[in-house]
PDB file of N, CA and C in Angstrom:
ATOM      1  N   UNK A   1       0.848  -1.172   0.000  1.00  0.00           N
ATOM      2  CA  UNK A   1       0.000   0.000   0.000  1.00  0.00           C
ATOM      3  C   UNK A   1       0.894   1.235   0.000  1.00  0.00           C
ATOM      4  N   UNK A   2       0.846   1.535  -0.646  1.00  0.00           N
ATOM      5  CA  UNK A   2       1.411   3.089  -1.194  1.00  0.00           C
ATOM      6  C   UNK A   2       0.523   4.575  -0.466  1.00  0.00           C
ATOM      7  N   UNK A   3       1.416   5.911   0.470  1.00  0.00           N
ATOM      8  CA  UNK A   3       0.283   6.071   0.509  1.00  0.00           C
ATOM      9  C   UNK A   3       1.023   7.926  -0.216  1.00  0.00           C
ATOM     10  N   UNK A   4       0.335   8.813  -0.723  1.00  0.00           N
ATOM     11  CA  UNK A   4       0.892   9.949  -1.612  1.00  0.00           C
ATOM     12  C   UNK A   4       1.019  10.840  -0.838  1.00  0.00           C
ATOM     13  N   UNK A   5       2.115  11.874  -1.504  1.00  0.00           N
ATOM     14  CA  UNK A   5       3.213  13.100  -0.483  1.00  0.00           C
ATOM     15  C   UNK A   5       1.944  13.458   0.206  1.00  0.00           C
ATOM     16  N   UNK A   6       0.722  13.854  -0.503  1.00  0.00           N
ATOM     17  CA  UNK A   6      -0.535  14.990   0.487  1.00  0.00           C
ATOM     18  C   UNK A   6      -0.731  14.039   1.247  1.00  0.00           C
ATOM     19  N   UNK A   7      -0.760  12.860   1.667  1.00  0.00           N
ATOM     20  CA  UNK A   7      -1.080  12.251   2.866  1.00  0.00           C
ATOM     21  C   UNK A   7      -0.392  12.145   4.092  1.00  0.00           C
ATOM     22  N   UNK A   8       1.125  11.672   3.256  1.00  0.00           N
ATOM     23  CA  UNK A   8       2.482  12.011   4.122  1.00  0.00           C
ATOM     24  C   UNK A   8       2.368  13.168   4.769  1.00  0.00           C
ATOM     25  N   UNK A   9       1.548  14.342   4.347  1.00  0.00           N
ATOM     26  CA  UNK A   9       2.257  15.794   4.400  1.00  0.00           C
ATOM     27  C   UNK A   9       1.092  15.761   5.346  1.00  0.00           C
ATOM     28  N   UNK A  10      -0.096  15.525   5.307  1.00  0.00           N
ATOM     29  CA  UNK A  10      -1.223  15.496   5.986  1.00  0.00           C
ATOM     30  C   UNK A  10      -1.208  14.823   7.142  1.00  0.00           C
ATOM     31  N   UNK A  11      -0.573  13.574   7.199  1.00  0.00           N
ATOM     32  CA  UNK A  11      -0.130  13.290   8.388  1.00  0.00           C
ATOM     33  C   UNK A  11       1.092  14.030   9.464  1.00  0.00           C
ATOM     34  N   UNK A  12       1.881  14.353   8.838  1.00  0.00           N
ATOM     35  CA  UNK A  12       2.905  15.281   9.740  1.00  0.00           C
ATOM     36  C   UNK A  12       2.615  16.751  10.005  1.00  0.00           C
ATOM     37  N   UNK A  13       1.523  17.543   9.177  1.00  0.00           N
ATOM     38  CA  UNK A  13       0.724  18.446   9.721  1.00  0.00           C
ATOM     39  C   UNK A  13       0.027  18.391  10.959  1.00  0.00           C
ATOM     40  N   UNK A  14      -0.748  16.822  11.044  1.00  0.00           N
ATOM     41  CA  UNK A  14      -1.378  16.895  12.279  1.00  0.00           C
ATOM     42  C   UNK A  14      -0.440  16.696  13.700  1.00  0.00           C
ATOM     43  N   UNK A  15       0.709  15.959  13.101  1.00  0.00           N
ATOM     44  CA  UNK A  15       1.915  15.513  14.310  1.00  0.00           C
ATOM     45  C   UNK A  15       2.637  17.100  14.330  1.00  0.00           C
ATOM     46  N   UNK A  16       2.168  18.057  14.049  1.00  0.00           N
ATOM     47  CA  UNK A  16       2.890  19.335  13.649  1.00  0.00           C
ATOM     48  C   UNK A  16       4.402  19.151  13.683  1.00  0.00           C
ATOM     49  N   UNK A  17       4.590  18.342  12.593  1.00  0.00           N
ATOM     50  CA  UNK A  17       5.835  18.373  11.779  1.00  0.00           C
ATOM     51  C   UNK A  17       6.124  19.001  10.734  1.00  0.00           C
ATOM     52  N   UNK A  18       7.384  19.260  10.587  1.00  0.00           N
ATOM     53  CA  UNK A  18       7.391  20.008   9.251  1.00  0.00           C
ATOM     54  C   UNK A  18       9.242  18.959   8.268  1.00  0.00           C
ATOM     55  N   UNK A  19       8.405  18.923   7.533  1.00  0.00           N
ATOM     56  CA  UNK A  19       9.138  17.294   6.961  1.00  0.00           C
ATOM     57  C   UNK A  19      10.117  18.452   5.493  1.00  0.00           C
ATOM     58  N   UNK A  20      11.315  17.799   5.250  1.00  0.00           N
ATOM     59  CA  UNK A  20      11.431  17.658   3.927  1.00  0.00           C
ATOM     60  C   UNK A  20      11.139  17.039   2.543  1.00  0.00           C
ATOM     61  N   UNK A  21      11.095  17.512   1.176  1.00  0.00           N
ATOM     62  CA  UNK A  21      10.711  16.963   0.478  1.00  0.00           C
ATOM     63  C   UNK A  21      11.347  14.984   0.283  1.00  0.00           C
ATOM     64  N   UNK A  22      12.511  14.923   0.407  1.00  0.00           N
ATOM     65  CA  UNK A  22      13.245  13.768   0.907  1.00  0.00           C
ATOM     66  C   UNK A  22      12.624  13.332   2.022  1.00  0.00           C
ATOM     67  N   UNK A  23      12.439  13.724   3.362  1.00  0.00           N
ATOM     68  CA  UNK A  23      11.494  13.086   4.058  1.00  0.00           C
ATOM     69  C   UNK A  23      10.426  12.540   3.849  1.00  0.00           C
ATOM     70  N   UNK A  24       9.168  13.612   3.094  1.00  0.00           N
ATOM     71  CA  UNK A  24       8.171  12.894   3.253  1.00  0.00           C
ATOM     72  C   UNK A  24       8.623  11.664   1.606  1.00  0.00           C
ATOM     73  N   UNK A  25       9.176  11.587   0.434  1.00  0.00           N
ATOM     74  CA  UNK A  25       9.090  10.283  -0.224  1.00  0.00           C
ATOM     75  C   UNK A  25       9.818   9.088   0.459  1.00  0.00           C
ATOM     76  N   UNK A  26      10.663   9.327   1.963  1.00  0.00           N
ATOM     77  CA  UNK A  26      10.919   8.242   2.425  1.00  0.00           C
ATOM     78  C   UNK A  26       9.887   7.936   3.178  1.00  0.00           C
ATOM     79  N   UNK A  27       9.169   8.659   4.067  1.00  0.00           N
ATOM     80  CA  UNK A  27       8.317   8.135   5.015  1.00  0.00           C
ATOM     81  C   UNK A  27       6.873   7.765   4.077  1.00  0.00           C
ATOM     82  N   UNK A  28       6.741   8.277   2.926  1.00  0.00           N
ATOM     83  CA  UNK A  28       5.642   7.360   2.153  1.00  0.00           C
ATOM     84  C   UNK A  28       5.808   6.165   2.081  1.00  0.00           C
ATOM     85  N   UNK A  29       6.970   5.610   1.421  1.00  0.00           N
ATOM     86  CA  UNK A  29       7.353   4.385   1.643  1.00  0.00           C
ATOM     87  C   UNK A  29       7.415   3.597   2.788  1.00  0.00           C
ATOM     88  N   UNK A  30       8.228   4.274   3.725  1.00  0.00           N
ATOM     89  CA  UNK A  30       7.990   3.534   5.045  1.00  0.00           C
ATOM     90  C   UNK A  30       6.331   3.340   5.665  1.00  0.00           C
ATOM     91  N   UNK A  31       6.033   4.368   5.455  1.00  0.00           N
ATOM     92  CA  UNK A  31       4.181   3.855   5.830  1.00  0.00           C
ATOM     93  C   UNK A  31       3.803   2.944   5.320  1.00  0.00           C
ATOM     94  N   UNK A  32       3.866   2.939   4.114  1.00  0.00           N
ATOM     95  CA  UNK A  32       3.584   2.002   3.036  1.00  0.00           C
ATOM     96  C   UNK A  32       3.698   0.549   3.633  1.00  0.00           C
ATOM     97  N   UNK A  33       5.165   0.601   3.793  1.00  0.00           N
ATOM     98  CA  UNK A  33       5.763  -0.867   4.202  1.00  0.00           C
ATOM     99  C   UNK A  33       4.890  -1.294   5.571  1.00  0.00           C
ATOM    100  N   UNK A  34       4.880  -0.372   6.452  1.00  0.00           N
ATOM    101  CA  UNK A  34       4.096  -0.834   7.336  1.00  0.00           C
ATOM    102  C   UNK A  34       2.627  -0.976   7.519  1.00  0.00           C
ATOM    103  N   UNK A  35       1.711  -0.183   6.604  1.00  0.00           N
ATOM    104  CA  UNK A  35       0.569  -0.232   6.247  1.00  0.00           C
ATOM    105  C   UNK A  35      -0.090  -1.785   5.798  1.00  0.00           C
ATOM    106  N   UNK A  36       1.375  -2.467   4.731  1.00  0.00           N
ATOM    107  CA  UNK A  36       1.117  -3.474   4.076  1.00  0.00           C
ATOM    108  C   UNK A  36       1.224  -4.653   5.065  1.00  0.00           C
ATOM    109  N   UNK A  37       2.667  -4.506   5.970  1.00  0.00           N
ATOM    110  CA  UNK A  37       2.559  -5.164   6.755  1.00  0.00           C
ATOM    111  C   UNK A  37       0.821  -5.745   7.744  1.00  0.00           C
ATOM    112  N   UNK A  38       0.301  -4.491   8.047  1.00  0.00           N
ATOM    113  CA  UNK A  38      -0.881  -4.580   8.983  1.00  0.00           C
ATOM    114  C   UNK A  38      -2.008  -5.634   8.070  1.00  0.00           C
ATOM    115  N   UNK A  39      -1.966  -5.425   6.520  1.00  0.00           N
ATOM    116  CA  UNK A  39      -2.705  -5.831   5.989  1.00  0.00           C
ATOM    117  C   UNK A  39      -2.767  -7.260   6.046  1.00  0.00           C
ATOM    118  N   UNK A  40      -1.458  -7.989   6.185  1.00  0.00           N
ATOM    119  CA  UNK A  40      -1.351  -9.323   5.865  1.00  0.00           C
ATOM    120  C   UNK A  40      -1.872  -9.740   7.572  1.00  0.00           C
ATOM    121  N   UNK A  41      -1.273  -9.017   8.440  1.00  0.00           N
ATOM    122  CA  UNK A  41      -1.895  -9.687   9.889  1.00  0.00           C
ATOM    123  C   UNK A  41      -3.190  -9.833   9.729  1.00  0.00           C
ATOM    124  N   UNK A  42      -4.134  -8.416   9.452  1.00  0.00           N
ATOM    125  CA  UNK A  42      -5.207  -8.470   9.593  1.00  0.00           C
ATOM    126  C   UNK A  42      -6.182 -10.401   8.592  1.00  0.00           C
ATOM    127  N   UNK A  43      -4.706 -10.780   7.646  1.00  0.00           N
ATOM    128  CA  UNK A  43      -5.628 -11.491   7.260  1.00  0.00           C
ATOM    129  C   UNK A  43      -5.641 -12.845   7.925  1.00  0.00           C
ATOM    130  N   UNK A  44      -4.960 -13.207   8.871  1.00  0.00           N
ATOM    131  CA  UNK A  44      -4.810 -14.009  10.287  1.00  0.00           C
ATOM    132  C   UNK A  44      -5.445 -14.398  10.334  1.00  0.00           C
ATOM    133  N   UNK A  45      -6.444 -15.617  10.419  1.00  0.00           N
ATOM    134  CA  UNK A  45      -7.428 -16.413  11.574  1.00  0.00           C
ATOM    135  C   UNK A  45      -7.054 -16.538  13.059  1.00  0.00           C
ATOM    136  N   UNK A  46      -7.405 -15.768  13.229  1.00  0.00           N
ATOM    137  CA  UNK A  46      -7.191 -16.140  15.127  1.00  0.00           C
ATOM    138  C   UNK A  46      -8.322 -16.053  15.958  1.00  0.00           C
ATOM    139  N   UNK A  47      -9.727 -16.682  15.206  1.00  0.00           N
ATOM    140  CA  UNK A  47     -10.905 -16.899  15.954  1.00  0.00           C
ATOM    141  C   UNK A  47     -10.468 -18.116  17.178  1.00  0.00           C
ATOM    142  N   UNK A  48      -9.507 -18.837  17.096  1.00  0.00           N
ATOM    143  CA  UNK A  48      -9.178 -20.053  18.071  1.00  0.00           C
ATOM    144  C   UNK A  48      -8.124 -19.789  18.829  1.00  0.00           C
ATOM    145  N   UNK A  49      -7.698 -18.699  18.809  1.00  0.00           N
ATOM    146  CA  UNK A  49      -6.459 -18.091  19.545  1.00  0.00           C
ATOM    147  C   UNK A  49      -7.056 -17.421  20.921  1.00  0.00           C
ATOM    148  N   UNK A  50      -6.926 -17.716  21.959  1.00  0.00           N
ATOM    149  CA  UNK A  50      -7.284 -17.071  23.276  1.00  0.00           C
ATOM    150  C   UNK A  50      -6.843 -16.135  23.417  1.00  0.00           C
ATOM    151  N   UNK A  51      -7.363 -15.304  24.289  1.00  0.00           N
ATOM    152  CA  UNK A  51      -6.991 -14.035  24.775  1.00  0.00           C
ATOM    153  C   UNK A  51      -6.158 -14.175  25.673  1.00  0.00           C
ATOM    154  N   UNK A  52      -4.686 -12.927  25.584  1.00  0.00           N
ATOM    155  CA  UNK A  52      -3.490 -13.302  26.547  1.00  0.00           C
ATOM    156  C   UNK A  52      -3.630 -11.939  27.323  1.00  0.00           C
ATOM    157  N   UNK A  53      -4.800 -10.842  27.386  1.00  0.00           N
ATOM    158  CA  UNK A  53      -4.342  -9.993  28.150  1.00  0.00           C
ATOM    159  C   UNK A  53      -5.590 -10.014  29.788  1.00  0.00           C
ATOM    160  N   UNK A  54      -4.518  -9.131  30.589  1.00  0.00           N
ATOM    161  CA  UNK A  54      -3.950  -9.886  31.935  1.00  0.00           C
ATOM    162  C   UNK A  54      -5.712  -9.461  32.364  1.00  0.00           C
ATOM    163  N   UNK A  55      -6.162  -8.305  32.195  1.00  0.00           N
ATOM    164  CA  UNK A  55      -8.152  -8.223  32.608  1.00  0.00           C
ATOM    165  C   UNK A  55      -8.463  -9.613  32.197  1.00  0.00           C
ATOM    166  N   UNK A  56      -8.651 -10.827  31.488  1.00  0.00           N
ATOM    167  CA  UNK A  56      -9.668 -11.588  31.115  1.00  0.00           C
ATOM    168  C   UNK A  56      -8.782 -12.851  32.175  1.00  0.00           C
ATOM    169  N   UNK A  57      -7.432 -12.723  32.517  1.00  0.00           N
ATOM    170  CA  UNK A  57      -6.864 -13.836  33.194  1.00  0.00           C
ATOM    171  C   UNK A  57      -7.258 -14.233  34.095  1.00  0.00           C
ATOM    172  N   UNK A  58      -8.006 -15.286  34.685  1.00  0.00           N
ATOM    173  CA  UNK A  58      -8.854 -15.446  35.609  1.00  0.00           C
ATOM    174  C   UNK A  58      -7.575 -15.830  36.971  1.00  0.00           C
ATOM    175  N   UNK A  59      -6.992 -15.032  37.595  1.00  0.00           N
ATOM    176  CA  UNK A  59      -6.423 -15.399  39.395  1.00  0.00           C
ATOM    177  C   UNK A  59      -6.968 -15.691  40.316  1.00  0.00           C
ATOM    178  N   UNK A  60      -8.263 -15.747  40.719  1.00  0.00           N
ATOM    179  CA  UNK A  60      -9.029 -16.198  41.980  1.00  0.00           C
ATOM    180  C   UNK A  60      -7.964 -15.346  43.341  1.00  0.00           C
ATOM    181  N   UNK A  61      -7.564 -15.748  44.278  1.00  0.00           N
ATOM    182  CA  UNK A  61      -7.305 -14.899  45.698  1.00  0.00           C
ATOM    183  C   UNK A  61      -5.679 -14.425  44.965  1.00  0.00           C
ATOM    184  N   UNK A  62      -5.018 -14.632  44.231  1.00  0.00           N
ATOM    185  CA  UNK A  62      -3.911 -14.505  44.087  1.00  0.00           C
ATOM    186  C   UNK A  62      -3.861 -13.251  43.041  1.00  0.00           C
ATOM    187  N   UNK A  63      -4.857 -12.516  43.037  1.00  0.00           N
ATOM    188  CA  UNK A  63      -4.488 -11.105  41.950  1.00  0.00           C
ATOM    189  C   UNK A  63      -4.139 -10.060  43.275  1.00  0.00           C
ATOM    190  N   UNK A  64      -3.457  -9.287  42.135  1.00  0.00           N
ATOM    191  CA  UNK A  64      -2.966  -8.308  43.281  1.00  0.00           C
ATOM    192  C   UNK A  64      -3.505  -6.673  42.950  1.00  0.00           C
ATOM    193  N   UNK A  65      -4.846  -6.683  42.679  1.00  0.00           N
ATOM    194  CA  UNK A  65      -5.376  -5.779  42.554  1.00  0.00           C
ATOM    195  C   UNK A  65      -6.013  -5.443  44.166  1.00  0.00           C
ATOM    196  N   UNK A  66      -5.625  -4.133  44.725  1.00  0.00           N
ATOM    197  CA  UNK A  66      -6.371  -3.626  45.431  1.00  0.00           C
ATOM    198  C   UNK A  66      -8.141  -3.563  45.568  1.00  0.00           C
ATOM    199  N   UNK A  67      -8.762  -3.638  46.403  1.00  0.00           N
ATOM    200  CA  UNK A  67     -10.529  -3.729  46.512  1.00  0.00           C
ATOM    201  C   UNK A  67     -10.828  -2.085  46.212  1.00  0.00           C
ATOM    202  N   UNK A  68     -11.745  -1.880  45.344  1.00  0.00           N
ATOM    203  CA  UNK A  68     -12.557  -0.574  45.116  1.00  0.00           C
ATOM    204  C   UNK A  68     -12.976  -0.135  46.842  1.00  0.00           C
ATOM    205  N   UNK A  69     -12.375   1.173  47.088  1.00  0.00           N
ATOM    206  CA  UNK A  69     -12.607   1.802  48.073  1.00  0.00           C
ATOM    207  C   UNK A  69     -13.028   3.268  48.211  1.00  0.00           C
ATOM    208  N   UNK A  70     -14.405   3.683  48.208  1.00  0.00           N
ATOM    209  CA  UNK A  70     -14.783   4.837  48.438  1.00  0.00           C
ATOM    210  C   UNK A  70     -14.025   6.087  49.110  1.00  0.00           C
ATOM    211  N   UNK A  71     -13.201   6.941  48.453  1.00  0.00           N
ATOM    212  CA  UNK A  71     -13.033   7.993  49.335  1.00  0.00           C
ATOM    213  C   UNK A  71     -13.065   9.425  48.935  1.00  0.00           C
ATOM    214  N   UNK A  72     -13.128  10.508  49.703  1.00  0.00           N
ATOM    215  CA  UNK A  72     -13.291  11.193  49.358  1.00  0.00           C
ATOM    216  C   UNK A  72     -12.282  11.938  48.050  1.00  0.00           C
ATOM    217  N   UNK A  73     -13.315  12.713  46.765  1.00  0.00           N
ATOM    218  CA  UNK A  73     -11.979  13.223  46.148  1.00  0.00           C
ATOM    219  C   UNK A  73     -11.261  14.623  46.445  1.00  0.00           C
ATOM    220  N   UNK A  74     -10.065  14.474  46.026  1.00  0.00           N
ATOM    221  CA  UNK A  74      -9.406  15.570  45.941  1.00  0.00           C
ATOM    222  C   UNK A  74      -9.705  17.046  45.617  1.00  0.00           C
ATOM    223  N   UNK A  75      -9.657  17.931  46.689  1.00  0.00           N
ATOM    224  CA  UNK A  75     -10.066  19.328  46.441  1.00  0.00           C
ATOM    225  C   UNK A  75      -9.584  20.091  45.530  1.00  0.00           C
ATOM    226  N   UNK A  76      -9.973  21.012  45.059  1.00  0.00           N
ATOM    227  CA  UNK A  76      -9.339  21.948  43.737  1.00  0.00           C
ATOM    228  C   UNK A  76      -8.352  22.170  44.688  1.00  0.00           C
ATOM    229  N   UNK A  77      -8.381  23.261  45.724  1.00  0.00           N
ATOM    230  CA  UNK A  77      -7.155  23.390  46.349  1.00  0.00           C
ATOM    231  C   UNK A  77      -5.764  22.759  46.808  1.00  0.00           C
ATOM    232  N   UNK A  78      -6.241  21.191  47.200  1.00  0.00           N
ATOM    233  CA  UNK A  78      -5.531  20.478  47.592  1.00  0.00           C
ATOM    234  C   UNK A  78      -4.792  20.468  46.084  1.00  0.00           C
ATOM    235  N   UNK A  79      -5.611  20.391  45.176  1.00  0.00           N
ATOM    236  CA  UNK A  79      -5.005  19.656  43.562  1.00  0.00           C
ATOM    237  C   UNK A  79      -3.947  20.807  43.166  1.00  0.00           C
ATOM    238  N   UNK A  80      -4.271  22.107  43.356  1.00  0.00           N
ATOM    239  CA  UNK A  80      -3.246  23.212  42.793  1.00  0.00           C
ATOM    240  C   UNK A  80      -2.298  23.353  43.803  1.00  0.00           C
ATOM    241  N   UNK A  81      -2.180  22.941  44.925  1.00  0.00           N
ATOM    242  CA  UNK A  81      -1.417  23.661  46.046  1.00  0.00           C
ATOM    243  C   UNK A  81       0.208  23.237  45.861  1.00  0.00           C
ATOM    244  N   UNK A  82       0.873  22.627  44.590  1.00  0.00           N
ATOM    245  CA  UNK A  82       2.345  22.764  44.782  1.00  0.00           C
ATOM    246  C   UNK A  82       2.294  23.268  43.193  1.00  0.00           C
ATOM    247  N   UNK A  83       1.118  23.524  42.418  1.00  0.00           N
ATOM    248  CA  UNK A  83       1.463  24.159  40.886  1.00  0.00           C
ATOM    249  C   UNK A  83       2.166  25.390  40.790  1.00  0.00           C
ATOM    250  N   UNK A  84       3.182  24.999  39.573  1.00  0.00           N
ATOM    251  CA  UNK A  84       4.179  26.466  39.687  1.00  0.00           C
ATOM    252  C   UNK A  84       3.488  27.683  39.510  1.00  0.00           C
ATOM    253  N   UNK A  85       2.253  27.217  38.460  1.00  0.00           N
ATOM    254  CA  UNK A  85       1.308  28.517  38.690  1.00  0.00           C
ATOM    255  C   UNK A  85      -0.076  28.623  37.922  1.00  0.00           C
ATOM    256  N   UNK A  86      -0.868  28.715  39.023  1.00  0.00           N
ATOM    257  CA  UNK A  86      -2.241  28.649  39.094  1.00  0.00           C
ATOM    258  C   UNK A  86      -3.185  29.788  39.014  1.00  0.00           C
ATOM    259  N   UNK A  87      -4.433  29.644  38.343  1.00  0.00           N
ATOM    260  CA  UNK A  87      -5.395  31.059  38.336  1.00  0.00           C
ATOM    261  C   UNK A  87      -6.627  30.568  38.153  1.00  0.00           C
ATOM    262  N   UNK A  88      -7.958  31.022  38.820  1.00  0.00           N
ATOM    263  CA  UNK A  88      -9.414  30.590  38.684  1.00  0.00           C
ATOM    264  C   UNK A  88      -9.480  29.328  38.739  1.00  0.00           C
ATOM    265  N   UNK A  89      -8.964  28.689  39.628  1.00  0.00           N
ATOM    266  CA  UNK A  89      -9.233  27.284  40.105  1.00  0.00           C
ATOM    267  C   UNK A  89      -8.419  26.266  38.707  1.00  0.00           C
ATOM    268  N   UNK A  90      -7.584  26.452  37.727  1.00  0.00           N
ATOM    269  CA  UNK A  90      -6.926  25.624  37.262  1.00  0.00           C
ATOM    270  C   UNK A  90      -5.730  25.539  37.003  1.00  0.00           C
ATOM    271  N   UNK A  91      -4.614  24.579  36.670  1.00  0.00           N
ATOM    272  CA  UNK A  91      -3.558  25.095  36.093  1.00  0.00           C
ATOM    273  C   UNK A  91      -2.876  26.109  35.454  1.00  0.00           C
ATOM    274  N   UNK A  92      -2.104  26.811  35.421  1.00  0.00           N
ATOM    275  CA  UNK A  92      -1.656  27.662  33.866  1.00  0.00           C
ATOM    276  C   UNK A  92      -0.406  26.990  33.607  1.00  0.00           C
ATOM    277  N   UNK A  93      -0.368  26.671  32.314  1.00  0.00           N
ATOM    278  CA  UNK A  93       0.910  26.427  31.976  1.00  0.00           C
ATOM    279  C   UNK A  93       1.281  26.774  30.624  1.00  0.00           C
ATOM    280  N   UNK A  94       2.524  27.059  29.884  1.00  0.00           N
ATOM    281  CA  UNK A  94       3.265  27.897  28.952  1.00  0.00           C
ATOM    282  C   UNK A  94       2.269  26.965  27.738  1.00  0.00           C
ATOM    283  N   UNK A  95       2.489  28.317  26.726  1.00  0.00           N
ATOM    284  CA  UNK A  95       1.875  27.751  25.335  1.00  0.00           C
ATOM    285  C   UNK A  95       2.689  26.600  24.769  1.00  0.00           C
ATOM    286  N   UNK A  96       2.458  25.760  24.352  1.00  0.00           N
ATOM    287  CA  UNK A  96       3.873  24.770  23.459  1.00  0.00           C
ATOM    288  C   UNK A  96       3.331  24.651  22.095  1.00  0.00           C
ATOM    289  N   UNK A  97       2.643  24.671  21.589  1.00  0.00           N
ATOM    290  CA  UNK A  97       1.948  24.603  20.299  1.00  0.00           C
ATOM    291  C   UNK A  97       1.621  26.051  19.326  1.00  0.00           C
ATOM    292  N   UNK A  98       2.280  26.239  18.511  1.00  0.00           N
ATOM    293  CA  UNK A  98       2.208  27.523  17.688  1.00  0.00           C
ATOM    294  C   UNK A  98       1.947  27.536  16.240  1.00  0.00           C
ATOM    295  N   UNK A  99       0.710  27.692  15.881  1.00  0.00           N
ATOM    296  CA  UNK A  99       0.205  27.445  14.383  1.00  0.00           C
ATOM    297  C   UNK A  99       0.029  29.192  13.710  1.00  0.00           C
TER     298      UNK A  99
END
């Protein structure tokens, strides 16, 4: 699966990247390669393959999940009281994103 520069370019717009023309015809390809890759897994039978993740693993007394315990939550105040700097009950923190 092949996928074209406006997509490449469309994808690293949203990652707000800013790619070279050499970049994005390598990373077309590389998507590509891995795109194709996904395709052949997806064509897998693994209706008879069990599930290996650890929520469906049945432990009986031996999980080491803590018991659901009611308590009270955390106050706005309590929540801001070591922020480097706070205003109207939330965080502030520096811009990082510039379009």
């Amino acid at each position: 699966m092949n996928l074209s520069e406006k997509e490449v370019r469309y994808v690293a717009d949203l990652a707000n990247l800013e790619l070279t023309s050499e970049e994005v015809h390598r990373m077309s390809q590389d998507l590509g390669h891995i795109l194709t890759y996904i395709e052949e897994l997806n064509q897998l039978d693994t209706k008879d393959v069990e599930p290996m993740a650890q929520v469906l693993f049945d432990s009986g007394e031996t999980a080491t999940l803590r018991e659901d315990v009611v308590r009270p939550p955390l106050s706005n105040a309590d929540a801001l009281a070591n922020a480097a700097s706070s205003g109207a009950g939330y965080f502030k923190v520096p811009k990082v994103i510039e379009r």
